[in-house]
N, C-alpha and C. Protein backbone atom coordinates (compact mmCIF):
# COMPACT_ATOMS: atom_id res chain seq x y z
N UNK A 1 65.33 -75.33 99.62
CA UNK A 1 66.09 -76.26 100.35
C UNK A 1 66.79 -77.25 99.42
N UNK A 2 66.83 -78.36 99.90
CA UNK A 2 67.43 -79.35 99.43
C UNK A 2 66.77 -80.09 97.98
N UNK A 3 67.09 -79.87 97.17
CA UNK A 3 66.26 -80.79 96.34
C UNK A 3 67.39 -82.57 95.70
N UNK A 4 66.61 -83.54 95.56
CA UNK A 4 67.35 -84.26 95.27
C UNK A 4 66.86 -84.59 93.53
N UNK A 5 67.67 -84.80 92.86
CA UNK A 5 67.55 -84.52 91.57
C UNK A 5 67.68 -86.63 91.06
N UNK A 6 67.42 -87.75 91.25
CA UNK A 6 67.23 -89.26 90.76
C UNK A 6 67.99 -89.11 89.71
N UNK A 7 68.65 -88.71 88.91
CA UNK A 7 69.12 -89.15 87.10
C UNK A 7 70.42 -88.54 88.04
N UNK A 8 70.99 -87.46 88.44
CA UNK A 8 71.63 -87.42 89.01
C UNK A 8 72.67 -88.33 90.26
N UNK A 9 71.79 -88.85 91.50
CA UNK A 9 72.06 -89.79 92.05
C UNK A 9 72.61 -90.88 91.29
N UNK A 10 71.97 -91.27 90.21
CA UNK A 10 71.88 -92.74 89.65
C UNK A 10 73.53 -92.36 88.65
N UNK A 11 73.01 -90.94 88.04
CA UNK A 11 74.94 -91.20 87.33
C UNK A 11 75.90 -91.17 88.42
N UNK A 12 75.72 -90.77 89.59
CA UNK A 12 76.90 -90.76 90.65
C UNK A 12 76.97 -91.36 90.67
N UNK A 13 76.61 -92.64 91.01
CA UNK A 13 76.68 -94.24 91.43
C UNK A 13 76.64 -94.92 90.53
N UNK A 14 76.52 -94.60 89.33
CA UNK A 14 77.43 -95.58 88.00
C UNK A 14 79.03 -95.18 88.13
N UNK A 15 79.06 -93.82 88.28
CA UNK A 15 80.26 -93.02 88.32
C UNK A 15 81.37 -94.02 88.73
N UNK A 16 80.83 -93.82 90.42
CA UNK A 16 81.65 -94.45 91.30
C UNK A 16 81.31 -95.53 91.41
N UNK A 17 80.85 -96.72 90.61
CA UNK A 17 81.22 -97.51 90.64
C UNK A 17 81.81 -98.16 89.53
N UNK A 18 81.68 -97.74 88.67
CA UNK A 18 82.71 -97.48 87.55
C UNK A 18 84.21 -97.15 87.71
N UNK A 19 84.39 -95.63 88.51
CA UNK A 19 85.62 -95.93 88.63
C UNK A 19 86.30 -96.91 89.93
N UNK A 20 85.52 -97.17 90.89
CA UNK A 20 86.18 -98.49 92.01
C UNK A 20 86.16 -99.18 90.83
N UNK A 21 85.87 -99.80 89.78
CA UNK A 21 86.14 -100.80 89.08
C UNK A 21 87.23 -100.81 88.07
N UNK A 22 87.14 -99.82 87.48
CA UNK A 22 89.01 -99.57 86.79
C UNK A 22 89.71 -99.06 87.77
N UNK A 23 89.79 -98.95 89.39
CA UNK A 23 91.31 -98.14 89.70
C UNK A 23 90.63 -100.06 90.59
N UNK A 24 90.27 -100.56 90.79
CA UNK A 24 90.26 -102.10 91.41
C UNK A 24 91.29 -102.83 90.09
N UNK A 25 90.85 -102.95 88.65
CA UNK A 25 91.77 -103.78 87.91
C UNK A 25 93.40 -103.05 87.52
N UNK A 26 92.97 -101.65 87.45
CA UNK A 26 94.23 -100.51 87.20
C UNK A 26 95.73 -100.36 88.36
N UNK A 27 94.52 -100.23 89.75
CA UNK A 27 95.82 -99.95 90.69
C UNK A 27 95.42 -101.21 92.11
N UNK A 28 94.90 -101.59 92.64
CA UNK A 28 94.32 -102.20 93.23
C UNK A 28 95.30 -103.93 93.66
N UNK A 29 94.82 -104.21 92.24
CA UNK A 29 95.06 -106.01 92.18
C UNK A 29 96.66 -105.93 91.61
N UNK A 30 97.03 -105.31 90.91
CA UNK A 30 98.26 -104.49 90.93
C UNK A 30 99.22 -104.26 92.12
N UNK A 31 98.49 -103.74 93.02
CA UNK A 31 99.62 -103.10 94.13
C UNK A 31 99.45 -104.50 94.94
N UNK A 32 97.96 -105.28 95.11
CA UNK A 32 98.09 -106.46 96.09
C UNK A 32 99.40 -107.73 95.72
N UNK A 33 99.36 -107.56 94.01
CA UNK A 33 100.37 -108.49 93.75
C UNK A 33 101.46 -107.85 94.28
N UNK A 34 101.92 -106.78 93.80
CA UNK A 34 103.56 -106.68 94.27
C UNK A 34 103.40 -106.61 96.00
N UNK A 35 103.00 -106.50 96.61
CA UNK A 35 102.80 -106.42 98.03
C UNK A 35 102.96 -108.11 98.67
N UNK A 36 102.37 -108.70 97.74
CA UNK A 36 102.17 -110.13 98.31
C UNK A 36 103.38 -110.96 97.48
N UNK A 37 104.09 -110.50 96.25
CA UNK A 37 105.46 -110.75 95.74
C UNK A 37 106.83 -110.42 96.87
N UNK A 38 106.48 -109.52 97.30
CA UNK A 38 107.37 -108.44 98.11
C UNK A 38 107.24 -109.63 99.62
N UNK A 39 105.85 -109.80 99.87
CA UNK A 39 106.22 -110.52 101.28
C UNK A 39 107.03 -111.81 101.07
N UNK A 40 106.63 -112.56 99.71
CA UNK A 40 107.19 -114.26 99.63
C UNK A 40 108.63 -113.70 99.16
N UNK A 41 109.14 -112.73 98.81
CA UNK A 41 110.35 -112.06 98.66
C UNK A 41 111.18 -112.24 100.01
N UNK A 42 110.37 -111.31 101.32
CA UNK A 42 111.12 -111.31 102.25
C UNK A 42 110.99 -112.65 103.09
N UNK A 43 110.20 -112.98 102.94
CA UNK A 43 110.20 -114.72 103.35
C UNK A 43 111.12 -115.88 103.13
N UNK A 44 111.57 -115.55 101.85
CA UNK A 44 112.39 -116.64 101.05
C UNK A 44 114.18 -115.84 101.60
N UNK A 45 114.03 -114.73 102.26
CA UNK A 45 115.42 -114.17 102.27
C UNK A 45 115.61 -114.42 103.79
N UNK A 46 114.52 -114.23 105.04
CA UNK A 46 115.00 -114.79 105.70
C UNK A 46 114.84 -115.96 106.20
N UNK A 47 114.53 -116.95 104.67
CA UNK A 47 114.68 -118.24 105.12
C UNK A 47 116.33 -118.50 104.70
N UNK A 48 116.47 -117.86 103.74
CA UNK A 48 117.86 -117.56 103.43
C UNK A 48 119.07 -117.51 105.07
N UNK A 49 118.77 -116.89 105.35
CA UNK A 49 119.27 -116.04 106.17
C UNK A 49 119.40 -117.03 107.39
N UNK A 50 118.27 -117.92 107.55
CA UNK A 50 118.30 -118.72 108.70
C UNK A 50 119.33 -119.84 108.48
N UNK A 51 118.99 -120.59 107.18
CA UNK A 51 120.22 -121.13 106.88
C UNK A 51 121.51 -121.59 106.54
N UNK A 52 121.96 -119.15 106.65
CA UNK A 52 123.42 -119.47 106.62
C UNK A 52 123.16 -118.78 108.14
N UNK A 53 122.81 -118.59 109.07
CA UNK A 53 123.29 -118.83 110.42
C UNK A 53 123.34 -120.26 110.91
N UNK A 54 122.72 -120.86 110.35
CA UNK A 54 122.74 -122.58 110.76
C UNK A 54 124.04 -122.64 110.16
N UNK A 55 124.41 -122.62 108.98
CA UNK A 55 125.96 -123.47 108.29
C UNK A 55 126.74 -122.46 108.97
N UNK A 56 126.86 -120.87 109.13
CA UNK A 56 127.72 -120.52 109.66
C UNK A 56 127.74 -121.11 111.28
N UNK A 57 127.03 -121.77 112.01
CA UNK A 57 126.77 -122.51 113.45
C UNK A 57 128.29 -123.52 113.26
N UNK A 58 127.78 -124.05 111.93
CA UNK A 58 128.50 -125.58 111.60
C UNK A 58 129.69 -124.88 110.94
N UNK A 59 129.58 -124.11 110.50
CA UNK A 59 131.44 -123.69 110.02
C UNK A 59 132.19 -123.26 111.06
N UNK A 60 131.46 -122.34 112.24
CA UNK A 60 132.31 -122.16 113.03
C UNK A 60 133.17 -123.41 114.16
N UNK A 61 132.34 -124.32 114.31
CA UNK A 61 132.39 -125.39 114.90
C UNK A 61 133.37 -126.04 114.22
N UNK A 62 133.33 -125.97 113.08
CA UNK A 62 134.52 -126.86 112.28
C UNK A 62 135.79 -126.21 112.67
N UNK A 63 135.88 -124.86 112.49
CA UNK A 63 136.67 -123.33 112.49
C UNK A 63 137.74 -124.05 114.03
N UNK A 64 136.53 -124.17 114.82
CA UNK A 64 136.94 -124.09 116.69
C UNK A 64 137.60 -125.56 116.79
N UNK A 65 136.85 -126.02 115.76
CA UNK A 65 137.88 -127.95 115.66
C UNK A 65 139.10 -127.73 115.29
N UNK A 66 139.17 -127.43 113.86
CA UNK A 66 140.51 -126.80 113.37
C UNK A 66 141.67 -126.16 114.31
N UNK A 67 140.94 -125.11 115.11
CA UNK A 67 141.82 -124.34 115.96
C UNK A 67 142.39 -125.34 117.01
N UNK A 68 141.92 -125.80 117.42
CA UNK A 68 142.00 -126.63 118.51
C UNK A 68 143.03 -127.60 118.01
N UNK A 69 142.77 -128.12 116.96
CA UNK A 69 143.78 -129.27 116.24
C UNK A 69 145.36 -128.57 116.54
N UNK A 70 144.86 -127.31 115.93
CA UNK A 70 146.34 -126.59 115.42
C UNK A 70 147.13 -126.17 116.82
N UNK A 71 146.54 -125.84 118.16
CA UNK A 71 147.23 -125.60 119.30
C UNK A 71 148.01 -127.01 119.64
N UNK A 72 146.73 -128.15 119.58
CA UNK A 72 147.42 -129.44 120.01
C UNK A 72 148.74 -129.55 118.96
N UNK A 73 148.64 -129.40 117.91
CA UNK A 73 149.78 -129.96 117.09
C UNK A 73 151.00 -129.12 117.10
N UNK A 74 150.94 -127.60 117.69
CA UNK A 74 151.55 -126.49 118.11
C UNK A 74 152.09 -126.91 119.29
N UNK A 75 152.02 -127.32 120.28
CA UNK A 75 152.42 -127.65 121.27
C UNK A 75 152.44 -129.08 121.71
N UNK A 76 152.04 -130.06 120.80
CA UNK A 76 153.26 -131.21 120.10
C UNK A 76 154.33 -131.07 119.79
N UNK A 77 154.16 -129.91 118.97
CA UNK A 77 155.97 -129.65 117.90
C UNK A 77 156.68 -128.66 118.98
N UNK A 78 156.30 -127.96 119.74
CA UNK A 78 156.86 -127.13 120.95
C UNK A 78 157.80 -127.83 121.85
N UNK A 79 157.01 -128.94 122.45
CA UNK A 79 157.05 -130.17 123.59
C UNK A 79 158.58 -131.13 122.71
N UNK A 80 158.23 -130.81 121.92
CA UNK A 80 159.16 -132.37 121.21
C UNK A 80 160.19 -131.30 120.68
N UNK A 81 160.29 -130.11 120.63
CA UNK A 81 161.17 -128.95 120.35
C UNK A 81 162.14 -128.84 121.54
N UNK A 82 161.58 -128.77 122.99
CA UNK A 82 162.25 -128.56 124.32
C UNK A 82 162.60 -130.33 124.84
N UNK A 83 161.99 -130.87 124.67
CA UNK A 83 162.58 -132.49 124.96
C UNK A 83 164.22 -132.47 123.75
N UNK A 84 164.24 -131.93 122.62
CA UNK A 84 165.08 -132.60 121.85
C UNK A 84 166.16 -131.02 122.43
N UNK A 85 165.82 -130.10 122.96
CA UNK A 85 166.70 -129.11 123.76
C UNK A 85 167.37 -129.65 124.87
N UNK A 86 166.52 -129.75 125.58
CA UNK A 86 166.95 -130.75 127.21
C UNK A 86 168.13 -131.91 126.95
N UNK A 87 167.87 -132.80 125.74
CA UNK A 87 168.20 -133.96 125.67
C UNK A 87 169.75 -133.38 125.05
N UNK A 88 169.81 -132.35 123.99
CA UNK A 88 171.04 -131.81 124.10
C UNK A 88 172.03 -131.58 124.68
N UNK A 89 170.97 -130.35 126.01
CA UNK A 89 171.77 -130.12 127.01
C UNK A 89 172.41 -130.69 127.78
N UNK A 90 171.37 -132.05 128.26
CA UNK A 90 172.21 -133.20 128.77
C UNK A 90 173.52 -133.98 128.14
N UNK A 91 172.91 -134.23 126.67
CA UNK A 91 174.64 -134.55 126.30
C UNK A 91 175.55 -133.82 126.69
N UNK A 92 175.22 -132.62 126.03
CA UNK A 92 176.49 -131.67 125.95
C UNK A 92 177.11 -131.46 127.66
N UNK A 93 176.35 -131.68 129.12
CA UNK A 93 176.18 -131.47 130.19
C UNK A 93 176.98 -132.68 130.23
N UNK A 94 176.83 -134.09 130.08
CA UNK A 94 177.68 -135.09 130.45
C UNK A 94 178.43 -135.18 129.65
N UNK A 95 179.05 -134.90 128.44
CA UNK A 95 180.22 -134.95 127.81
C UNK A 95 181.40 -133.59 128.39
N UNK A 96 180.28 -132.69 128.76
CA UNK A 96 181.71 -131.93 129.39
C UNK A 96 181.87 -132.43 131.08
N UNK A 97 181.27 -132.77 131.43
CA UNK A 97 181.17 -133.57 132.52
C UNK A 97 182.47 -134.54 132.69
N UNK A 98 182.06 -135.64 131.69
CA UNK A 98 183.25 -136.34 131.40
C UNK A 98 184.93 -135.90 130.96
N UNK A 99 185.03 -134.86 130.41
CA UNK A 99 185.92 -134.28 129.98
C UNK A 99 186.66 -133.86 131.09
N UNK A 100 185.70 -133.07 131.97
CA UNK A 100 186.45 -132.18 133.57
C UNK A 100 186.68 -133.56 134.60
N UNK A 101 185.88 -134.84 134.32
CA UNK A 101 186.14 -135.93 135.21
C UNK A 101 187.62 -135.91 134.85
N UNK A 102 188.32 -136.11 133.46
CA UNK A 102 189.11 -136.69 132.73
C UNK A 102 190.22 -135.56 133.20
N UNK A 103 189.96 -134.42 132.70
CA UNK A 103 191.47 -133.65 132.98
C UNK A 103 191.22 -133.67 134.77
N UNK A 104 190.29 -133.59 135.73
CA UNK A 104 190.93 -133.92 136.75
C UNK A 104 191.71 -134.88 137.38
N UNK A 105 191.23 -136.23 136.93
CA UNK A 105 192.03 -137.41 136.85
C UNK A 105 193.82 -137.35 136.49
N UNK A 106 193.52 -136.33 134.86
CA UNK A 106 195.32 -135.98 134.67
C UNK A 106 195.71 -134.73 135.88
N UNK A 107 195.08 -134.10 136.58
CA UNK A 107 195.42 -133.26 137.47
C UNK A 107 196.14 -134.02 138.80
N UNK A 108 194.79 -134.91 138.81
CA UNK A 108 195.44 -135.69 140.52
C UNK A 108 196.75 -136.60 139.97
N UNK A 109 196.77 -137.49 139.19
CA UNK A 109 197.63 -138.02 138.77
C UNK A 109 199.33 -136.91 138.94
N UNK A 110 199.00 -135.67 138.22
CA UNK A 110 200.29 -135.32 138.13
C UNK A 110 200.38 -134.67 139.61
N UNK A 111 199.32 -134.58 140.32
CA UNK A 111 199.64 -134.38 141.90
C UNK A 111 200.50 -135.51 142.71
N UNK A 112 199.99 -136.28 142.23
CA UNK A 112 200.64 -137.65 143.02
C UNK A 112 201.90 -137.59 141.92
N UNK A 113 202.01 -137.65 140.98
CA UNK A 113 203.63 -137.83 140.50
C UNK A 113 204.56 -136.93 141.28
N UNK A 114 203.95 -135.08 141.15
CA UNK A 114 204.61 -134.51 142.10
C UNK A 114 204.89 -134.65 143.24
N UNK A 115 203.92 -135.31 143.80
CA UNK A 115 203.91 -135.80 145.57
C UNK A 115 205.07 -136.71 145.52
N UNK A 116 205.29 -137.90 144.46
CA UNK A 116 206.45 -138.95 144.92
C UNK A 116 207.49 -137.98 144.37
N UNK A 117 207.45 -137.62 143.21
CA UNK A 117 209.26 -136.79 143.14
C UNK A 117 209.28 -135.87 144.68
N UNK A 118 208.95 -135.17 145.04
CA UNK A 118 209.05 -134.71 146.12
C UNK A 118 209.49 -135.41 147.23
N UNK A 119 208.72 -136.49 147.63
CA UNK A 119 209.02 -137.26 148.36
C UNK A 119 210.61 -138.09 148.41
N UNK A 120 210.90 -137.99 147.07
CA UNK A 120 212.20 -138.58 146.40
C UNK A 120 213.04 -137.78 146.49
N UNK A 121 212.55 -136.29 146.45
CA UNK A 121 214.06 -135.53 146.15
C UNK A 121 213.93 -135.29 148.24
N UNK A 122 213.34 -135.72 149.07
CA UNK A 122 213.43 -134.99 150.02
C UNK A 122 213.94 -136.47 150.77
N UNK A 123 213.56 -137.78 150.38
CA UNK A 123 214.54 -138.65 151.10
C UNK A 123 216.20 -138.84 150.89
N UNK A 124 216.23 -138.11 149.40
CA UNK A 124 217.69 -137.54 149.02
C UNK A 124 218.42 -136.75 150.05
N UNK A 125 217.51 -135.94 150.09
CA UNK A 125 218.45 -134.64 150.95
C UNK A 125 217.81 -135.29 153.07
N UNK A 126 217.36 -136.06 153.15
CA UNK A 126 216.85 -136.12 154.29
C UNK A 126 218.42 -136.59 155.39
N UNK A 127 219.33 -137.45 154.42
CA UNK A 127 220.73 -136.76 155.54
C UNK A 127 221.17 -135.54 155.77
N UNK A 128 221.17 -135.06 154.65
CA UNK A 128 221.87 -133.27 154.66
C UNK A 128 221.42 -132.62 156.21
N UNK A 129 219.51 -133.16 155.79
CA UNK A 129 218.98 -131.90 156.57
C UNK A 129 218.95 -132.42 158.16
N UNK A 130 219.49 -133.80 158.37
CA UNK A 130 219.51 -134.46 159.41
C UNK A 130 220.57 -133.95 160.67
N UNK A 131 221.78 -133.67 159.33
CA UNK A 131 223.08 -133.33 159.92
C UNK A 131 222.99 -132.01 160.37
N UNK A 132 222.04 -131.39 159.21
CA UNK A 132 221.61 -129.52 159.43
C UNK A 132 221.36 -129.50 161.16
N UNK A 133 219.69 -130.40 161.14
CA UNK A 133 219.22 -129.89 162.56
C UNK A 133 220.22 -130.56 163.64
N UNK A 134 220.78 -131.49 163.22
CA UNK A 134 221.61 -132.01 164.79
C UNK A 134 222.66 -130.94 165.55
N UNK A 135 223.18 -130.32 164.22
CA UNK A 135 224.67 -129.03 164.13
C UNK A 135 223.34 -127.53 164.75
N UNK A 136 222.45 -127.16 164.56
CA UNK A 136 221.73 -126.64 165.12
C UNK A 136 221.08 -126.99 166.51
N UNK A 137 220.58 -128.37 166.64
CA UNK A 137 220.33 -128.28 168.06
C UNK A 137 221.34 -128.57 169.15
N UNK A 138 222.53 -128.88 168.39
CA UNK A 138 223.26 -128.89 169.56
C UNK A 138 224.02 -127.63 169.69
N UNK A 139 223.86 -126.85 169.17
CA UNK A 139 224.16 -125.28 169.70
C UNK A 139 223.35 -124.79 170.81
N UNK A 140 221.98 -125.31 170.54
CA UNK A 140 221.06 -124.54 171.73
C UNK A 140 221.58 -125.34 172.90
């Protein structure tokens, strides 16, 4: 059957504990450092990380100020673009205004000059045409 052999047992268990003790200083305390380097690694990155989503929070905010500035001042210069249009149009709207007041004025004027020569050349002839209709109605 089984026999157990003591000098045997006893080198196994120097064995192994011998080698847990060089692969403990060899690979062991070794792998715990880089493992525990590796975590304060990823720790420090997304602390990183947290505080450019915070400044990017605050840049965009600046970003949305900016924008905002630039519509208002966009449609300042727009507004004061169509006021100084309008204000054109209106000149240019009452100066020709005035102009068509003006040549109508020389229009009626030379209406009425024509109206009195007319009137003049027809109290001229108003015997002629006196004598005309009398020599006519006394035919009928």
């Amino acid at each position: 059957m089984l026999e157990i052999n003591p000098p045997l047992v006893v080198l196994t268990a120097i064995v192994f504990l011998g080698l847990i003790a060089i692969l403990n200083s060899l690979l062991y305390k070794p792998m715990l450092k880089f493992i525990d380097e590796r975590n304060a690694s990823i720790k420090a990155d997304e602390e990183s990380v947290s505080q450019n989503a915070n400044d990017l929070g605050a840049y965009e905010a600046q970003i949305q100020s900016i924008i905002a500035d630039a519509r208002s001042e966009a449609n300042k210069i727009k507004q004061e673009a169509i006021d100084a249009a309008k204000n054109a149009a209106a000149d240019e709207i009452s100066s020709k205004k005035t102009a068509l007041e003006a040549e109508y004025t020389q229009f009626l004027n030379a209406l009425n000059a024509q109206k009195d020569e007319l009137k003049a050349s027809l109290l001229v002839k108003l015997p002629e045409l006196k004598t005309a209709l009398n020599g006519k109605l006394s035919r009928i």
